[in-house]
Structure formats: structure tokens, C-alpha cells
Protein backbone atom coordinates (compact mmCIF):
# COMPACT_ATOMS: atom_id res chain seq x y z
CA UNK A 1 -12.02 12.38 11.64
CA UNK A 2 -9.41 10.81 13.98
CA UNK A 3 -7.92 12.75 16.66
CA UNK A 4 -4.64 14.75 15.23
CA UNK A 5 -5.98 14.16 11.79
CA UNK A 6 -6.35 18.13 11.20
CA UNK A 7 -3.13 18.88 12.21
CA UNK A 8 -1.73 16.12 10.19
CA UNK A 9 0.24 17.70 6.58
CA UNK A 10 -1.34 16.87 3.27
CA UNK A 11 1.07 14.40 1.68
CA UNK A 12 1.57 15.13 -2.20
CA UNK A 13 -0.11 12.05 -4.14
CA UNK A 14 3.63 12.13 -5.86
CA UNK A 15 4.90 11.02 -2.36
CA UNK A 16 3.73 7.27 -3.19
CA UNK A 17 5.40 3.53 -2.33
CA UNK A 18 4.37 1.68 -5.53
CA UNK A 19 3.42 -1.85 -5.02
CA UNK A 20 2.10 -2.78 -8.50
CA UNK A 21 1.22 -1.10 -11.68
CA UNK A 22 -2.39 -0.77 -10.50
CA UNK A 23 -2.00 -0.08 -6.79
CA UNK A 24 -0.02 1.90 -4.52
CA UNK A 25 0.19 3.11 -0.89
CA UNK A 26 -0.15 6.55 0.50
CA UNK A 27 3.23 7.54 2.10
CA UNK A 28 3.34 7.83 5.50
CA UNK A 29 -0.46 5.95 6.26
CA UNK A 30 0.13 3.73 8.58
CA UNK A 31 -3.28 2.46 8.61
CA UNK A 32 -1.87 -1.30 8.54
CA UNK A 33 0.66 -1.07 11.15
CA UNK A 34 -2.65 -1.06 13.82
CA UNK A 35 -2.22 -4.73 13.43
CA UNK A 36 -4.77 -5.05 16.35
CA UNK A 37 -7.53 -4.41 13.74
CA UNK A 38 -5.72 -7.88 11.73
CA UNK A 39 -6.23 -9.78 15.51
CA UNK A 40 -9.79 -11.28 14.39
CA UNK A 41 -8.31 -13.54 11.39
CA UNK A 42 -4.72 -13.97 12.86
CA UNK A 43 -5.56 -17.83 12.90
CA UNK A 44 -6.79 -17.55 9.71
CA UNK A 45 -3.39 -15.81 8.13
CA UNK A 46 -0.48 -17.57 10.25
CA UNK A 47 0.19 -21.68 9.36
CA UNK A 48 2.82 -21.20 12.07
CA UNK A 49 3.38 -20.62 15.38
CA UNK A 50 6.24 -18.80 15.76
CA UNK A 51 4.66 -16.25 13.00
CA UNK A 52 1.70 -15.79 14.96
CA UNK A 53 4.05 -15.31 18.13
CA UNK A 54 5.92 -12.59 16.23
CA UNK A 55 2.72 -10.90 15.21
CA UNK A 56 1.37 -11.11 18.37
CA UNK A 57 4.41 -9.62 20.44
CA UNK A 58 4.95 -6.22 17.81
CA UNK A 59 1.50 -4.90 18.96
CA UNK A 60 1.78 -1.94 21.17
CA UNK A 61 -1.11 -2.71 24.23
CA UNK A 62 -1.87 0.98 24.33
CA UNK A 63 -2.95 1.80 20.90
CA UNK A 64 -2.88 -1.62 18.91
CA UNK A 65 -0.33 -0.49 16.79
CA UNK A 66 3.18 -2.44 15.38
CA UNK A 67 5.79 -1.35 18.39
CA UNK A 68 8.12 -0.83 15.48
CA UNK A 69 5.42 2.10 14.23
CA UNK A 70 6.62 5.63 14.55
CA UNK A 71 3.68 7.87 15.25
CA UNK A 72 5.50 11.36 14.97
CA UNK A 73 6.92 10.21 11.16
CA UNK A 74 4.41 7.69 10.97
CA UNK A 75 6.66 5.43 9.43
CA UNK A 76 8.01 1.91 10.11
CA UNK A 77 11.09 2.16 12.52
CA UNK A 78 12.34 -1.48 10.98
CA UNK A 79 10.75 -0.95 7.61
CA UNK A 80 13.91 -2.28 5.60
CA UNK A 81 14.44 -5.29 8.25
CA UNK A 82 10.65 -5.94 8.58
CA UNK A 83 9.26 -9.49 8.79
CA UNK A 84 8.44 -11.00 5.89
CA UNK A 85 4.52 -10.90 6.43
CA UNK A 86 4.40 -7.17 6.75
CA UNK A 87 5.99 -6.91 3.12
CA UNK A 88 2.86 -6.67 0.11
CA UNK A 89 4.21 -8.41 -2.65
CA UNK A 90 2.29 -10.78 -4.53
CA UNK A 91 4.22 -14.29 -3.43
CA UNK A 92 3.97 -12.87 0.24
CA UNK A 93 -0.14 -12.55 0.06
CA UNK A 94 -0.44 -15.67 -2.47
CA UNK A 95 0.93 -17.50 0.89
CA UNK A 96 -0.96 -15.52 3.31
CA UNK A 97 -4.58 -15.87 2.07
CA UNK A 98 -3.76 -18.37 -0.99
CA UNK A 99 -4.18 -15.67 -4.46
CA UNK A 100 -3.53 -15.93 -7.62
CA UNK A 101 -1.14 -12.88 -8.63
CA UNK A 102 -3.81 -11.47 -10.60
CA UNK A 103 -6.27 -11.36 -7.81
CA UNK A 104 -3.95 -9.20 -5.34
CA UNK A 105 -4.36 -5.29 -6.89
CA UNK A 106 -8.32 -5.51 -6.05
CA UNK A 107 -7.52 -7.00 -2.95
CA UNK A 108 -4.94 -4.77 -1.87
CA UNK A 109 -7.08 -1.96 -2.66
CA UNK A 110 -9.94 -2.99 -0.67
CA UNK A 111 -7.88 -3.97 2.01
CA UNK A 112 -6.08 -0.68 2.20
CA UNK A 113 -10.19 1.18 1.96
CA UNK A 114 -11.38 -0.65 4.71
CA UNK A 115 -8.58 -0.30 6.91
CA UNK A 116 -8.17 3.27 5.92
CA UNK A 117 -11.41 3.59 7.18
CA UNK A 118 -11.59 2.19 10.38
CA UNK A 119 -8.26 3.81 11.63
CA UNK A 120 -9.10 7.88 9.76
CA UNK A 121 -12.63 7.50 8.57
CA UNK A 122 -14.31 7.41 5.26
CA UNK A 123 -13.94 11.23 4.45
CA UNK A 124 -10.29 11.44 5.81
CA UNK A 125 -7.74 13.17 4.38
CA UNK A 126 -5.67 9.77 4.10
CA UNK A 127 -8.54 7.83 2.19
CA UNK A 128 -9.05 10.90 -0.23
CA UNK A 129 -4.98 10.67 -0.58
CA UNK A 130 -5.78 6.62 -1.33
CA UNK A 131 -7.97 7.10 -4.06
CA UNK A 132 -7.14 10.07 -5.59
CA UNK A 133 -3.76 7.95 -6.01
CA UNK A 134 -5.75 4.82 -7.18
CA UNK A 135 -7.39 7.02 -9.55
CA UNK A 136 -4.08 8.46 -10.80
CA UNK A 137 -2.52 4.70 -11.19
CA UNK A 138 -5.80 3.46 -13.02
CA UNK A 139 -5.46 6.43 -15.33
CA UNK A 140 -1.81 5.88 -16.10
CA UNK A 141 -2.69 1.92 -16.81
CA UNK A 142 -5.18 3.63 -19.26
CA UNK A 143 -2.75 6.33 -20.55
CA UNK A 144 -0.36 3.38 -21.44
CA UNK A 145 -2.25 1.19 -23.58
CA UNK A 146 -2.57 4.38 -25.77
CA UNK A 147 -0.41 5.02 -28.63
CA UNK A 148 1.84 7.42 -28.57
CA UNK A 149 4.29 9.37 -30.51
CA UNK A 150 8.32 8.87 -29.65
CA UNK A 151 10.23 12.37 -29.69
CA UNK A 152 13.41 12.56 -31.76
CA UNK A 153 15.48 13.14 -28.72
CA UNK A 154 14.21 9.73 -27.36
CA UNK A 155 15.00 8.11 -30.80
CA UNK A 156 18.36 8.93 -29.50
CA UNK A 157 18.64 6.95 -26.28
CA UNK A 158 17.22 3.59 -28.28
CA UNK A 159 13.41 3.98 -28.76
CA UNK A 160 12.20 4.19 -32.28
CA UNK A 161 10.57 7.27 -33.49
CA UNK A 162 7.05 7.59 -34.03
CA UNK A 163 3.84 5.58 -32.73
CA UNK A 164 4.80 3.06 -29.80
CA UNK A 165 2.28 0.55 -28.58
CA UNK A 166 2.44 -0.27 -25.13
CA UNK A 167 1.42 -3.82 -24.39
């Protein structure tokens, strides 16, 4: 386990930043922001210069991570003002590495395992967190292509009462 990793609080799997019905990121991670770790394929992500050049100039010398990277909260400093390569969404990584939408929730979640486990390890606390959670989103992707029956009180705020079929 990393250094500081016992002292570090269990995050509830509730505590979760959604990025797509299939995947999601643990809370407070930070496994991405050591964009040091990225340094190996930078040529391969940034078309442009002045992209690489702001990649290159957020990485802190003495631990690899994003300067904008708050180790107490571990939390992004910038995070609504980020640049746009740091945001996952699909059009974002369908420019970066050149996906089809459909592709990026495998990706994503490989990308996230890996990294997970070269910054906490492979029986961290963080990449239990991670798939416990991808477990949890898999299983409600499962739970909603099941039928299921509409209460009467929800007939009442516009859904029709008895089996719905989620597409």
C-alpha cells in the first residue's frame, strides 16, 4: 500500500462522480492527476503544441502530480475551470485517442485499474472502492433492463402504473 494510504478515510461507494451509465469515478482518487505516469504517450495524446505545453507545465517536479492537485482533500483545486483534456467525456477521449462512444466505458475502466494501481496498488483501499463501484453500476445497468412494477404514488407524478420496461 502507498504511504498515508492507512490513514486515508474509507469513502462511501455513494460518494461517486458519474461519468456514464456504466462507469464512474471514486471520489476523491486522484490517481489521474499524477499526470507524470501519462508522460510516456504525451506525443501520442496531444496534436498540439500548446496542449502538450499546458500538460507539461501543471506537473508538480516533486511528486508528478497536476500542481492544481490538492493532496490534503485530494481534489482538483481548478476542477470546474480545468482544461478541456482533463475532462472524461466521450467527445473529449473520441479526440484524444480517436473512440467510438461506445468503446470509452471499457476503456475508462481499464484506464482508471491500471492507474489505480500504479499510484495505491492492486489491493488498495481506492481500487476495492473502484470496483466495488463498477460492480454496483454494472448491477444497476442489469437491474434496469428488468421489469418492474410502478407504485400508485408514482402513477401520480406521470408514470403509468404497473410493469415498465426500461430500454
Amino acid at each position: 500500500e502507498m504511504e498515508g494510504e492507512e490513514s486515508r478515510e474509507q469513502i462511501p461507494s455513494d460518494l461517486v462522480m458519474r461519468r456514464s451509465e456504466q462507469w464512474g469515478c471514486v471520489r476523491n482518487c486522484g490517481a489521474c492527476c499524477r499526470l507524470a505516469d501519462w508522460l510516456p504517450n504525451v506525443d501520442e495524446i496531444f496534436l498540439y503544441g500548446k496542449d502538450k505545453a499546458l500538460f507539461l507545465s501543471m506537473i508538480r517536479p516533486e511528486d508528478g502530480y497536476c500542481r492544481h492537485f490538492d493532496q490534503d482533500t485530494r481534489s482538483c483545486t481548478i476542477y470546474h475551470d480545468r482544461p478541456w483534456f482533463c475532462r472524461v467525456e466521450a467527445d473529449i477521449f473520441g479526440h484524444l485517442y480517436g473512440m467510438a462512444v461506445d468503446e470509452m466505458d471499457e476503456f475508462c475502466r481499464e484506464c482508471c485499474r491500471d492507474q489505480i494501481r500504479k499510484v495505491f496498488g492492486a489491493d488498495s483501499t481506492v481500487r476495492r472502492e473502484f470496483d466495488e463501484l463498477q460492480e454496483r453500476l454494472e448491477q444497476e445497468m442489469i437491474d434496469e433492463r428488468q421489469p418492474r412494477i410502478v407504485p400508485r404514488h408514482a402513477v401520480e407524478m406521470g408514470e403509468r402504473e404497473g410493469i415498465v420496461w426500461w430500454e
